[in-house]
N, C-alpha and C. Protein backbone atom coordinates (compact mmCIF):
# COMPACT_ATOMS: atom_id res chain seq x y z
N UNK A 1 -50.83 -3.78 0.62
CA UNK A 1 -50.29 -2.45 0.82
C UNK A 1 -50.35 -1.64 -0.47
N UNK A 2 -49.83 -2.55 -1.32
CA UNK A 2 -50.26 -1.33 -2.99
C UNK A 2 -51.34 -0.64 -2.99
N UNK A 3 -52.37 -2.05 -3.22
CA UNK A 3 -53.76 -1.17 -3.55
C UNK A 3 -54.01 -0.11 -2.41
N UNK A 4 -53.85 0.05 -1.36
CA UNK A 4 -54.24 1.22 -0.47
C UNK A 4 -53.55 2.28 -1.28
N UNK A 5 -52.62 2.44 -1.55
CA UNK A 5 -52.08 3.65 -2.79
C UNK A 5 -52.52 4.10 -3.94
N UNK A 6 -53.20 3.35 -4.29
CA UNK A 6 -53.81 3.62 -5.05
C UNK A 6 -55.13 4.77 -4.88
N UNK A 7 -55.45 5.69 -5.73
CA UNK A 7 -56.39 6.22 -6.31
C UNK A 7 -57.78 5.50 -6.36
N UNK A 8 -59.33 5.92 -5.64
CA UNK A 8 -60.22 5.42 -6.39
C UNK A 8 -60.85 5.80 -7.41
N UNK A 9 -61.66 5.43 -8.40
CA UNK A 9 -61.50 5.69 -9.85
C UNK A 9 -62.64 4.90 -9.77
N UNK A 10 -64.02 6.26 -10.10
CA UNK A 10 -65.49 6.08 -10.24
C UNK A 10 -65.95 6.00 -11.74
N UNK A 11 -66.38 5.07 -12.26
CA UNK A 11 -66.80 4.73 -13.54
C UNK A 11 -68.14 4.97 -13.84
N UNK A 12 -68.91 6.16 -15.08
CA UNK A 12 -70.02 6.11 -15.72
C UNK A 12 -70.00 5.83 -17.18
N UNK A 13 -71.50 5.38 -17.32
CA UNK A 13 -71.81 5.56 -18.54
C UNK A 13 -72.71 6.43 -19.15
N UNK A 14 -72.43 7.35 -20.17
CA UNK A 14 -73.04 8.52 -20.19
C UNK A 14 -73.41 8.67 -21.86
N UNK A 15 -74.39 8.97 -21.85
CA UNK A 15 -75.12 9.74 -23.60
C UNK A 15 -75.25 11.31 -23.25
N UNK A 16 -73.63 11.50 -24.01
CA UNK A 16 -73.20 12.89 -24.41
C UNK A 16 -74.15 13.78 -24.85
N UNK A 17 -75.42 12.98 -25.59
CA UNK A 17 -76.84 14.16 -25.98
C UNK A 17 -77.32 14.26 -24.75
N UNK A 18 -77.21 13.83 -23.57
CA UNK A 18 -78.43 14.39 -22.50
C UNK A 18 -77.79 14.24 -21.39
N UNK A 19 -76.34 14.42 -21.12
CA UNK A 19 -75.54 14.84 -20.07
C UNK A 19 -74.29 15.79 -20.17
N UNK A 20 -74.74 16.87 -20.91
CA UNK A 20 -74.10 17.92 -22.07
C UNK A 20 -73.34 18.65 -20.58
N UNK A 21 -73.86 19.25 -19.64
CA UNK A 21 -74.22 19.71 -18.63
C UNK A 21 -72.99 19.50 -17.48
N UNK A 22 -72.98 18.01 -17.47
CA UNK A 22 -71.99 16.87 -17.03
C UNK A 22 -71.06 17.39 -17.18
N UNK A 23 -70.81 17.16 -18.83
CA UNK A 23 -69.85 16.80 -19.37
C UNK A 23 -68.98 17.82 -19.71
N UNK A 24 -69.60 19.15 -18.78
CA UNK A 24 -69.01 20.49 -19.57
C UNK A 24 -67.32 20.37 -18.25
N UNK A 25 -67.13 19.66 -17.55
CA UNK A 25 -66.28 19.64 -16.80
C UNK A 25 -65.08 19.09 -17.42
N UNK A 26 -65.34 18.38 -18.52
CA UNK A 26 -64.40 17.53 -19.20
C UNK A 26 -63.84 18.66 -20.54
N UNK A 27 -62.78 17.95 -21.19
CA UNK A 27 -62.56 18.42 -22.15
C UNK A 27 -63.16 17.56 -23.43
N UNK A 28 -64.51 18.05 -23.70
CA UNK A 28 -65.78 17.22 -24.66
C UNK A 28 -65.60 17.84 -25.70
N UNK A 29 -64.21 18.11 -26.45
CA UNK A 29 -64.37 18.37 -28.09
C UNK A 29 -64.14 17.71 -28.94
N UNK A 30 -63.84 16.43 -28.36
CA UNK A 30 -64.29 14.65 -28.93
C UNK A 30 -65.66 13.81 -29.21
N UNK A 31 -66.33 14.76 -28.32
CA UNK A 31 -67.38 13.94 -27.83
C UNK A 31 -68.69 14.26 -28.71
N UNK A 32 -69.33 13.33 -29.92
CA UNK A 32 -70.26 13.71 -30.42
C UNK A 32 -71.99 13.74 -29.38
N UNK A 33 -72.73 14.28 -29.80
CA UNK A 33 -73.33 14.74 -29.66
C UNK A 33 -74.52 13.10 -29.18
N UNK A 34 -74.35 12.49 -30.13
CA UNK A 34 -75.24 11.01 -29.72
C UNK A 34 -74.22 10.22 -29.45
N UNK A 35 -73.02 10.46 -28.99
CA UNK A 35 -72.20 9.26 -28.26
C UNK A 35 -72.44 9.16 -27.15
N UNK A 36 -72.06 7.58 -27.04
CA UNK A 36 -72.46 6.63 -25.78
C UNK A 36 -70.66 6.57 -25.12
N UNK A 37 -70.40 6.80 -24.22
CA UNK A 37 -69.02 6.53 -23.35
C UNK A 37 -69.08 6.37 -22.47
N UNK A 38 -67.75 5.88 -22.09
CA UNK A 38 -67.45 5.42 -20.88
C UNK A 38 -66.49 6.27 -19.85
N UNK A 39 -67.02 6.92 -19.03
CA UNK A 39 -65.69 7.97 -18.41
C UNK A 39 -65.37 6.93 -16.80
N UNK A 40 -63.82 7.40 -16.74
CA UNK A 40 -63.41 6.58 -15.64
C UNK A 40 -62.91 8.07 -15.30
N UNK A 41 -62.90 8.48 -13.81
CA UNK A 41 -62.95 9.58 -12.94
C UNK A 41 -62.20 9.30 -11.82
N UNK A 42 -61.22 10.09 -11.72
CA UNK A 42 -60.42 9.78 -10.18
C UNK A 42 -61.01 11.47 -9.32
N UNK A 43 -61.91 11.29 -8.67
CA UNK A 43 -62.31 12.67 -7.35
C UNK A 43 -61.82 12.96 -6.79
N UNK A 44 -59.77 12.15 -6.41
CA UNK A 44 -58.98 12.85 -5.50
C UNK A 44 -58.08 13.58 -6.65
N UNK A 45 -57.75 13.32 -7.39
CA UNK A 45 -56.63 13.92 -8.20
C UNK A 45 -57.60 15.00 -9.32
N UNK A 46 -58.84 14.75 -9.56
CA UNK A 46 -59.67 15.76 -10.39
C UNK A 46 -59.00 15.27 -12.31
N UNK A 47 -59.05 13.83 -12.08
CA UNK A 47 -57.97 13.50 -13.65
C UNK A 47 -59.44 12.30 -13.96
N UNK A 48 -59.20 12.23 -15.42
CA UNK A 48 -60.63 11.51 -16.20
C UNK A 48 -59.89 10.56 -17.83
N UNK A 49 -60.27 9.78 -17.85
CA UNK A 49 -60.30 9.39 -19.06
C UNK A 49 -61.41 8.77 -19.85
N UNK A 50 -61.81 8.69 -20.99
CA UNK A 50 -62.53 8.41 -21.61
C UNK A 50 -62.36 7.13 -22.77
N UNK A 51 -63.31 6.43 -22.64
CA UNK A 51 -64.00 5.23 -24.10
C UNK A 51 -64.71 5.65 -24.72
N UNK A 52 -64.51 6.31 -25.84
CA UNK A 52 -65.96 6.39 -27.12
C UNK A 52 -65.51 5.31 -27.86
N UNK A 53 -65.21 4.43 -27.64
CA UNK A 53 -65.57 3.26 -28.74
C UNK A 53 -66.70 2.51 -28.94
N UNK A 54 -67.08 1.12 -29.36
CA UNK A 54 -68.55 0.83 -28.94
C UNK A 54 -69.18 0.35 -28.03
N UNK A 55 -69.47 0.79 -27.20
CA UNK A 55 -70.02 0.31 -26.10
C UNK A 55 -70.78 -0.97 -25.84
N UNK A 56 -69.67 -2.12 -26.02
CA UNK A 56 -70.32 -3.68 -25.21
C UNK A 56 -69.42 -3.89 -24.10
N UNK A 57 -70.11 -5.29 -23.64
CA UNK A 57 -69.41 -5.96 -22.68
C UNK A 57 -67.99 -5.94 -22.44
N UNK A 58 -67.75 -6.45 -23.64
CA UNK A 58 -66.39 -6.83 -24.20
C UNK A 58 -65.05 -5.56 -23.72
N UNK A 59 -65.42 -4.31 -24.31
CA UNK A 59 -65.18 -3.07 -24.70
C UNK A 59 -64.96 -2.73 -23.11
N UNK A 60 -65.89 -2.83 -22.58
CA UNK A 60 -65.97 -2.06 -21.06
C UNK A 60 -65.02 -3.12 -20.13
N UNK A 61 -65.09 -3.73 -20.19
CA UNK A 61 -64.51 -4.64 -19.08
C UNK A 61 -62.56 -4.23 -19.85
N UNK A 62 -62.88 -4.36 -20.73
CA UNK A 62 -60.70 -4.08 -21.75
C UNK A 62 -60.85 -2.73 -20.92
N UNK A 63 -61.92 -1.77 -21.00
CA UNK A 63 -61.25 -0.12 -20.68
C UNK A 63 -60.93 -0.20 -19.54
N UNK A 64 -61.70 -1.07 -18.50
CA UNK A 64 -62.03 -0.81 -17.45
C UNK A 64 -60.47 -1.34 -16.44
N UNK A 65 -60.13 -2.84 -17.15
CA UNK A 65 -58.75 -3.20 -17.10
C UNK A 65 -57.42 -2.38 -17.29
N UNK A 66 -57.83 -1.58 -18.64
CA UNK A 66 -56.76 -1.05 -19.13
C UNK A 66 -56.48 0.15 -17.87
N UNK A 67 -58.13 0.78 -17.55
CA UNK A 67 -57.25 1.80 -16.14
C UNK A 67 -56.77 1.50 -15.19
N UNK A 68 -57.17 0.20 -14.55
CA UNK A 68 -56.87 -0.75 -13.14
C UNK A 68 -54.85 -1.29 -13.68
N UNK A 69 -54.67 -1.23 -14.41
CA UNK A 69 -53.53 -1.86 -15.16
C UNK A 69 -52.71 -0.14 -14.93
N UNK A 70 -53.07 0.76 -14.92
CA UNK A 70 -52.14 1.88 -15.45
C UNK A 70 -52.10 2.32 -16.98
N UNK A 71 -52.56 1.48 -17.72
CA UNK A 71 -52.51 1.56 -19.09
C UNK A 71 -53.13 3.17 -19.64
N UNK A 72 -54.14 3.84 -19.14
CA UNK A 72 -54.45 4.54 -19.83
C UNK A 72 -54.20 6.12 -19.10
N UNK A 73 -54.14 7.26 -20.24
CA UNK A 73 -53.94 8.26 -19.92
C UNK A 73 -55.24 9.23 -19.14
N UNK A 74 -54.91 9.58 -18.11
CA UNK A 74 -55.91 10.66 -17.53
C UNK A 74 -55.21 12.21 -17.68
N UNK A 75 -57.04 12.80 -17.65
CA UNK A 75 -56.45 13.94 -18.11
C UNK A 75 -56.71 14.53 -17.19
N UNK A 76 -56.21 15.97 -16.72
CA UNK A 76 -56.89 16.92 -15.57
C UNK A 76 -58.67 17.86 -15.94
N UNK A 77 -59.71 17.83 -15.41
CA UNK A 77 -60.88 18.35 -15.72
C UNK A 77 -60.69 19.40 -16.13
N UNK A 78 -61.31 20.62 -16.41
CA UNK A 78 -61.40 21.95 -16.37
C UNK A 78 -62.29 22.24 -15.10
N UNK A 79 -63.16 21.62 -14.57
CA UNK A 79 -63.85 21.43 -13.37
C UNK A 79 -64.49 20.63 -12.86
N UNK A 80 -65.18 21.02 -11.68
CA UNK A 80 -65.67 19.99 -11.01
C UNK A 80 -66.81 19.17 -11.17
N UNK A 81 -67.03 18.19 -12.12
CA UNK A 81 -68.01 17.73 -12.44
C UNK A 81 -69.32 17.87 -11.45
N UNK A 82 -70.30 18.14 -12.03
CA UNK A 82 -71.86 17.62 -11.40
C UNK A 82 -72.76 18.25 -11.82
N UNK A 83 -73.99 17.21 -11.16
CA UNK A 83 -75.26 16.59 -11.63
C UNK A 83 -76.31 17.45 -11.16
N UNK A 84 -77.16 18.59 -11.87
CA UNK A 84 -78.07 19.61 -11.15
C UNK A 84 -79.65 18.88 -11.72
């Protein structure tokens, strides 16, 4: 019964140099220009959080926990992300 309450929460991995476009939905004044991240995206609530740390195995699977856990903060978009 929990998990049905829950939120689903769509995970990419994105290079901020060539998904500029993307990323203009987010609040990207963190986001360098050749960074590699990890955005976790909830499409019912329009809320996002982000990993710029280094992108391994290791790294992704902790972020990926840390959102499934509640642990991490989402933020609200400025809009609606997408891909032209």
């Amino acid at each position: 019964m929990a998990s049905s309450l829950r939120d689903s929460v769509s995970y990419a991995l994105l290079d901020a140099a060539k998904q500029q476009q993307f990323l203009n939905a987010f609040d990207n004044t963190g986001f360098k220009s050749s960074d590699k991240l990890i955005l976790a995206y909830k499409p019912k609530r329009g809320t996002y959080a982000v990993f710029q740390g280094e992108v391994t195995e290791e790294e992704t699977e902790r972020f990926v926990s840390s959102v499934l856990n509640g642990d991490v903060q989402f933020t609200k978009t400025k809009q609606k992300p997408s891909v032209k």
